[in-house]
Protein backbone atom coordinates (compact mmCIF):
# COMPACT_ATOMS: atom_id res chain seq x y z
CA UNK A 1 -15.77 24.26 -9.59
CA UNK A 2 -17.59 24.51 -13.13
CA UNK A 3 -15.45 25.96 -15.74
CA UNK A 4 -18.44 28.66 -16.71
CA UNK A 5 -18.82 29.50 -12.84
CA UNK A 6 -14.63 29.86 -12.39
CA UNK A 7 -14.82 31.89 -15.43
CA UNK A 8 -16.86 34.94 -13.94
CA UNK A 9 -15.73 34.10 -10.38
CA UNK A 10 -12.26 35.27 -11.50
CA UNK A 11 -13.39 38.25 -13.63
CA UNK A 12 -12.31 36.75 -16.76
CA UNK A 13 -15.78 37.03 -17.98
CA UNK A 14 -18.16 39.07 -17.00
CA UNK A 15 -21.10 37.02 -16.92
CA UNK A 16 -21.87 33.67 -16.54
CA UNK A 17 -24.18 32.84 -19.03
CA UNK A 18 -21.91 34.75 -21.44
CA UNK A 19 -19.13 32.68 -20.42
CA UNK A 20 -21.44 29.13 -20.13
CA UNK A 21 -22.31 30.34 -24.52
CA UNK A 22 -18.42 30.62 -24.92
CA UNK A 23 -17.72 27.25 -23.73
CA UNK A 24 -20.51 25.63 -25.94
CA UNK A 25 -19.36 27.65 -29.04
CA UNK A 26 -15.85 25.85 -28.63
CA UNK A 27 -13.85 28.71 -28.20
CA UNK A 28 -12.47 27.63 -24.31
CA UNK A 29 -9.10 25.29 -24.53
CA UNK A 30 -8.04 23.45 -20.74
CA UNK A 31 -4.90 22.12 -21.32
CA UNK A 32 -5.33 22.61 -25.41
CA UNK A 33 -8.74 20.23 -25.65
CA UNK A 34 -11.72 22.06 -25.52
CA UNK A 35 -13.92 21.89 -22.66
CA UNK A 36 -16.98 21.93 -21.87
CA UNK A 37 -18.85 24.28 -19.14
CA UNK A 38 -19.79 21.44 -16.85
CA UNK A 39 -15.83 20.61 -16.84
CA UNK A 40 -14.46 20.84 -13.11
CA UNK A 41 -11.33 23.03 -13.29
CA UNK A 42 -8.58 21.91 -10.98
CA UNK A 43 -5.66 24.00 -9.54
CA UNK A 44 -2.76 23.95 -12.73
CA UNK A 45 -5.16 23.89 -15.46
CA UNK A 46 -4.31 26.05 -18.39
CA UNK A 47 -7.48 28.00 -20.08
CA UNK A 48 -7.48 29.52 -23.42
CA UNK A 49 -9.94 31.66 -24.20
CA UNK A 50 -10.44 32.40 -28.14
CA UNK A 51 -12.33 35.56 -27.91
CA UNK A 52 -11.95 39.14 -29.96
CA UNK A 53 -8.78 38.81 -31.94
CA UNK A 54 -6.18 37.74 -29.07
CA UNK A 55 -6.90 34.36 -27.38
CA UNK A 56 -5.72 34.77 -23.25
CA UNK A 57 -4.66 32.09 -22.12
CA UNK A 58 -4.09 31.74 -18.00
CA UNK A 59 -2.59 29.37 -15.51
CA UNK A 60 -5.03 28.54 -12.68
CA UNK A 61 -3.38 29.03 -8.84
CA UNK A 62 -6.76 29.22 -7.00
CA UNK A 63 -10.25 28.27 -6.70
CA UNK A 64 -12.30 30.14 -4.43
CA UNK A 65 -16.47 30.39 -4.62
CA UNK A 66 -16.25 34.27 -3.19
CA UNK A 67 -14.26 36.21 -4.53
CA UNK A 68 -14.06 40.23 -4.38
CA UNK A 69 -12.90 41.90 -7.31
CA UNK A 70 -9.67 43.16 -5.69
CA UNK A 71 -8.58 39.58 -5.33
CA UNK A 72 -10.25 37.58 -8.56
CA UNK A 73 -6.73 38.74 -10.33
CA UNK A 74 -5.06 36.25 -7.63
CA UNK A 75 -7.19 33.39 -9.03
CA UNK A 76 -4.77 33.02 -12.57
CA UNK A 77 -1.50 34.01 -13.98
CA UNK A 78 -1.19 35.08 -17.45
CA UNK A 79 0.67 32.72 -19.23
């Protein structure tokens, strides 16, 4: 799954474009190199996110293309 489209999917932004001008801007680490929007996020892959004034940085355990907001939080871990 694209890293922009995981990003909303799991409620850790709330929109897609929003989270697609994040990723070009530089401010989204996987596994501390910055990445792109069109990168394909695999299950293990940490993501930093450098926005506001504390980056969040999460531990992917799932991958899903639905997702209902009850269960996005099931998607990462908070590292």
């Amino acid at each position: 799954m694209r890293l922009d489209k995981y990003l909303k999917n799991s409620r850790l932004i709330k929109r897609r474009t929003i989270a697609n001008e994040v990723c070009d801007a530089g401010k989204v680490l996987v596994n501390q190199k910055v990445a792109r929007a069109s990168y394909d996020v695999k299950l293990g892959d940490v993501i930093e996110i450098q926005m506001g004034t504390k980056p969040v940085t999460v531990r992917v355990l799932a991958i899903s293309e639905h997702v209902t907001k009850a269960d996005a939080s099931a998607m990462y871990e908070v590292v």
